[in-house]
Structures are given as structure tokens and as C-alpha cells.
C-alpha atoms as a PDB file:
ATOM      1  CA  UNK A   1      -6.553   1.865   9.844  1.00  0.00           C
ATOM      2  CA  UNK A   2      -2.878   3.334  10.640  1.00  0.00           C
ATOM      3  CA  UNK A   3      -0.136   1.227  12.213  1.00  0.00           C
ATOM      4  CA  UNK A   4      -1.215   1.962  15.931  1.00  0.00           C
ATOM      5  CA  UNK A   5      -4.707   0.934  15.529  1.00  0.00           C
ATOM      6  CA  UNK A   6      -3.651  -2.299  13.479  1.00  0.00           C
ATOM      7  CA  UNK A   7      -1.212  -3.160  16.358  1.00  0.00           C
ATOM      8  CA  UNK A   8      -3.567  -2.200  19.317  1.00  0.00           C
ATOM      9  CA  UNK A   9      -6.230  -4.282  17.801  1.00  0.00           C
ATOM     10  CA  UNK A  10      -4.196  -7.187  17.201  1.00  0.00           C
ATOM     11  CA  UNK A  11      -3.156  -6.870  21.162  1.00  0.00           C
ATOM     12  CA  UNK A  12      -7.054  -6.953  22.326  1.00  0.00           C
ATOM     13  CA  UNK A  13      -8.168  -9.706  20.293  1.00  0.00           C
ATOM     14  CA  UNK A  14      -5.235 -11.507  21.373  1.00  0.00           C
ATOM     15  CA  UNK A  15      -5.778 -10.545  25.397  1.00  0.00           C
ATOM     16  CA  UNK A  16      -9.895 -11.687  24.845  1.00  0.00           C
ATOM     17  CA  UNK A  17      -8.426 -14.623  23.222  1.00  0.00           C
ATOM     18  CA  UNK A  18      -6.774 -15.594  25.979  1.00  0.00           C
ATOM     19  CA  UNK A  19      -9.099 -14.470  28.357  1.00  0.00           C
ATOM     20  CA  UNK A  20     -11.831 -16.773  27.050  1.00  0.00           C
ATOM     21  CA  UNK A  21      -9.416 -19.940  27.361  1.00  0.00           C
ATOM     22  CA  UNK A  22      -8.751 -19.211  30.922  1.00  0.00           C
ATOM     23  CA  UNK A  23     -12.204 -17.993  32.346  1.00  0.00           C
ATOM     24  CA  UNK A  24     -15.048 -18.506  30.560  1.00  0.00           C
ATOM     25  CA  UNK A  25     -17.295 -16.430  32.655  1.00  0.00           C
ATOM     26  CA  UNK A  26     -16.594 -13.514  30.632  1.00  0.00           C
ATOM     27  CA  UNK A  27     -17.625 -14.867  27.255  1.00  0.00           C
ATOM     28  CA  UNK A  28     -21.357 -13.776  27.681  1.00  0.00           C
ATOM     29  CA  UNK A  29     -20.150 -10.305  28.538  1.00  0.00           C
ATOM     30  CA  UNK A  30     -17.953 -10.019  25.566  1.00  0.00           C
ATOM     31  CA  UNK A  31     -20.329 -11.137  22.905  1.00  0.00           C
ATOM     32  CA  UNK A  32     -21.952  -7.726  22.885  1.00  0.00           C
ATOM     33  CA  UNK A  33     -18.759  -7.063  20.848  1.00  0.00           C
ATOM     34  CA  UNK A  34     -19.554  -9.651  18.071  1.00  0.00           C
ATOM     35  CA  UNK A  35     -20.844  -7.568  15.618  1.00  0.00           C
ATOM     36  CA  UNK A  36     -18.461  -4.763  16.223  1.00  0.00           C
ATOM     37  CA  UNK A  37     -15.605  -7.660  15.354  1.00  0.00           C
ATOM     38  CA  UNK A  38     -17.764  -8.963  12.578  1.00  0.00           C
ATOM     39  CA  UNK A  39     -17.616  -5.709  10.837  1.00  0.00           C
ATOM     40  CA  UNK A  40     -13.981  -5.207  11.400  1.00  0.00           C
ATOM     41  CA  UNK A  41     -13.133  -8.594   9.641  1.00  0.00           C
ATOM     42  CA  UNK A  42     -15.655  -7.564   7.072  1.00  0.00           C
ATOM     43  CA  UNK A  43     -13.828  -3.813   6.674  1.00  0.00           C
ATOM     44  CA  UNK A  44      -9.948  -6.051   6.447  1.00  0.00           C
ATOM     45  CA  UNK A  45     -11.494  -8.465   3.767  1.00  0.00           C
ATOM     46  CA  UNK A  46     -12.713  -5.634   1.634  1.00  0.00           C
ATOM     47  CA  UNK A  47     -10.754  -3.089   2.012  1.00  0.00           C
ATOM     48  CA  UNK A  48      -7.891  -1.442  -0.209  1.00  0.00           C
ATOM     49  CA  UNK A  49      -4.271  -2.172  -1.009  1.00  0.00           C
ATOM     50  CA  UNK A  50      -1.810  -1.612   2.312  1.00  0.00           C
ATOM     51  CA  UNK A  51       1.386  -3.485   1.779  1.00  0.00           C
ATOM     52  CA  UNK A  52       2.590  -3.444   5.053  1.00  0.00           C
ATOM     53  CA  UNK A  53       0.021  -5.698   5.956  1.00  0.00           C
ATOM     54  CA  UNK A  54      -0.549  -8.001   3.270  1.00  0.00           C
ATOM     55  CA  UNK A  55       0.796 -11.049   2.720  1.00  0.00           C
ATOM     56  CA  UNK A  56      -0.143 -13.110  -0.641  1.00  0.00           C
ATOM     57  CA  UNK A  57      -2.047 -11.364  -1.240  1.00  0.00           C
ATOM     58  CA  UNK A  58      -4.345 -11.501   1.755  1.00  0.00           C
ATOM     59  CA  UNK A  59      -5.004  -7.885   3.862  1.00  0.00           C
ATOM     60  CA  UNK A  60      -3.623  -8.727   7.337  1.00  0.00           C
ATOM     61  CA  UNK A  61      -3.781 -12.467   7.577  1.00  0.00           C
ATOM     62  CA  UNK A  62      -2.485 -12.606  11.398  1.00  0.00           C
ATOM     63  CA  UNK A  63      -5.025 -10.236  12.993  1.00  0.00           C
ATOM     64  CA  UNK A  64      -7.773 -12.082  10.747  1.00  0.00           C
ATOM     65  CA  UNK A  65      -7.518 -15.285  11.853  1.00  0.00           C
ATOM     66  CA  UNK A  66      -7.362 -14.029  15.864  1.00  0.00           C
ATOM     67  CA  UNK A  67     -10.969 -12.381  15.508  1.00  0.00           C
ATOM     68  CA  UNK A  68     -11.906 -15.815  14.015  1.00  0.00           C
ATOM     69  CA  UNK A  69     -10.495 -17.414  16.818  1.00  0.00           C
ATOM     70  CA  UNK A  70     -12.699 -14.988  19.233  1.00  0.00           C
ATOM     71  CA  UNK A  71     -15.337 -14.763  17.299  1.00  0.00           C
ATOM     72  CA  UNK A  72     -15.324 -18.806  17.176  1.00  0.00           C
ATOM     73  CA  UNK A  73     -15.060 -19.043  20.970  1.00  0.00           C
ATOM     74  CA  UNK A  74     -17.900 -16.158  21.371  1.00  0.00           C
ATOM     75  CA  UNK A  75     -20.136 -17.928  19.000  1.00  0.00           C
ATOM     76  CA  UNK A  76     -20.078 -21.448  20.209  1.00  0.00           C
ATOM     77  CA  UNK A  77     -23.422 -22.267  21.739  1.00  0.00           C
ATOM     78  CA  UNK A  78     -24.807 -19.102  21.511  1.00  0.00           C
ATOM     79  CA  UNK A  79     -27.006 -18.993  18.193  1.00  0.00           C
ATOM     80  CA  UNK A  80     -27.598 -15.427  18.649  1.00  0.00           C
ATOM     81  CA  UNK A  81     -23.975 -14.674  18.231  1.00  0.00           C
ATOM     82  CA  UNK A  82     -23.833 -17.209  15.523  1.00  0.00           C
ATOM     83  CA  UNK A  83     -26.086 -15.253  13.601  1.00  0.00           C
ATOM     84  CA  UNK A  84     -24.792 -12.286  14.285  1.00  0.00           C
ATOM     85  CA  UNK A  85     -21.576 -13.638  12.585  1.00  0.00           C
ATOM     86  CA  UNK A  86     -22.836 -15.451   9.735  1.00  0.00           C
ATOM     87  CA  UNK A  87     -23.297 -12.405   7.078  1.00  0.00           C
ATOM     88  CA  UNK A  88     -19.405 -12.032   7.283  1.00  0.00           C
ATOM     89  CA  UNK A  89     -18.514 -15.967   7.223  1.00  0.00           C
ATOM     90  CA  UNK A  90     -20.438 -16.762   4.700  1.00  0.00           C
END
């Protein structure tokens, strides 16, 4: 992932962040994106040395604890989603 995507991505899971704490209508709609997020945490946490990004040691800590955030907010009450999820949480 180059610079722009990093950036851009951070900016969407940010704006669905904030979109699920002010209308939560649109959760169900964006949970068909779960497993697309799910395998972009899983591609950060296993993916090779990029400086610019790491901190401790730990590939872009910022933009992986905003898809927690959304994926925690997607997955709550919704056990489909929850599975989904689990293979890269656990």
C-alpha cells in the first residue's frame, strides 16, 4: 500500500466511524464491508517492513485501531459480523 492509499483509507474508516456514532441506520448497510476490513487489518498485521508507518515496532498503529473501532461498532449485535471478524481477532 503507497502513501495515498494508506491516507485515503485512514480518511474512510474515519468518515464510517463517525458516521456510525451519528446515525446508526447505516450500520447494517456497511457490514457487507466487514470482511473486506477484516482482511485489510489482517494484510497491516502481517505484512513487511515500511518505516514510514511503523511505530515500535507496530505496522501503522493509527489506521489499525480505527478499523477496530468500525469493525467493533459493525460487529456489535450482529453475530454474523462477529464471525466474520473473529479469524483476524483472534
Amino acid at each position: 500500500m503507497n502513501d495515498k492509499h494508506q491516507t485515503v483509507l485512514m480518511a474512510v474508516v474515519t468518515l464510517c466511524c463517525e458516521i456510525c456514532k451519528i446515525d446508526s441506520s447505516h450500520i447494517p448497510f456497511l457490514r457487507k464491508f466487514v470482511a473486506t476490513l477484516s482482511k485489510t487489518l489482517k494484510n497491516l498485521l502481517m505484512s513487511g517492513y515500511a518505516p514510514e508507518y511503523e511505530i515500535g515496532g507496530v505496522k501503522d498503529p493509527f489506521l489499525q485501531v480505527k478499523i477496530l473501532e468500525l469493525l467493533g461498532k459493525l460487529g456489535h449485535g450482529n453475530s454474523e459480523a462477529s464471525d466474520e471478524m473473529s479469524d483476524v481477532l483472534a
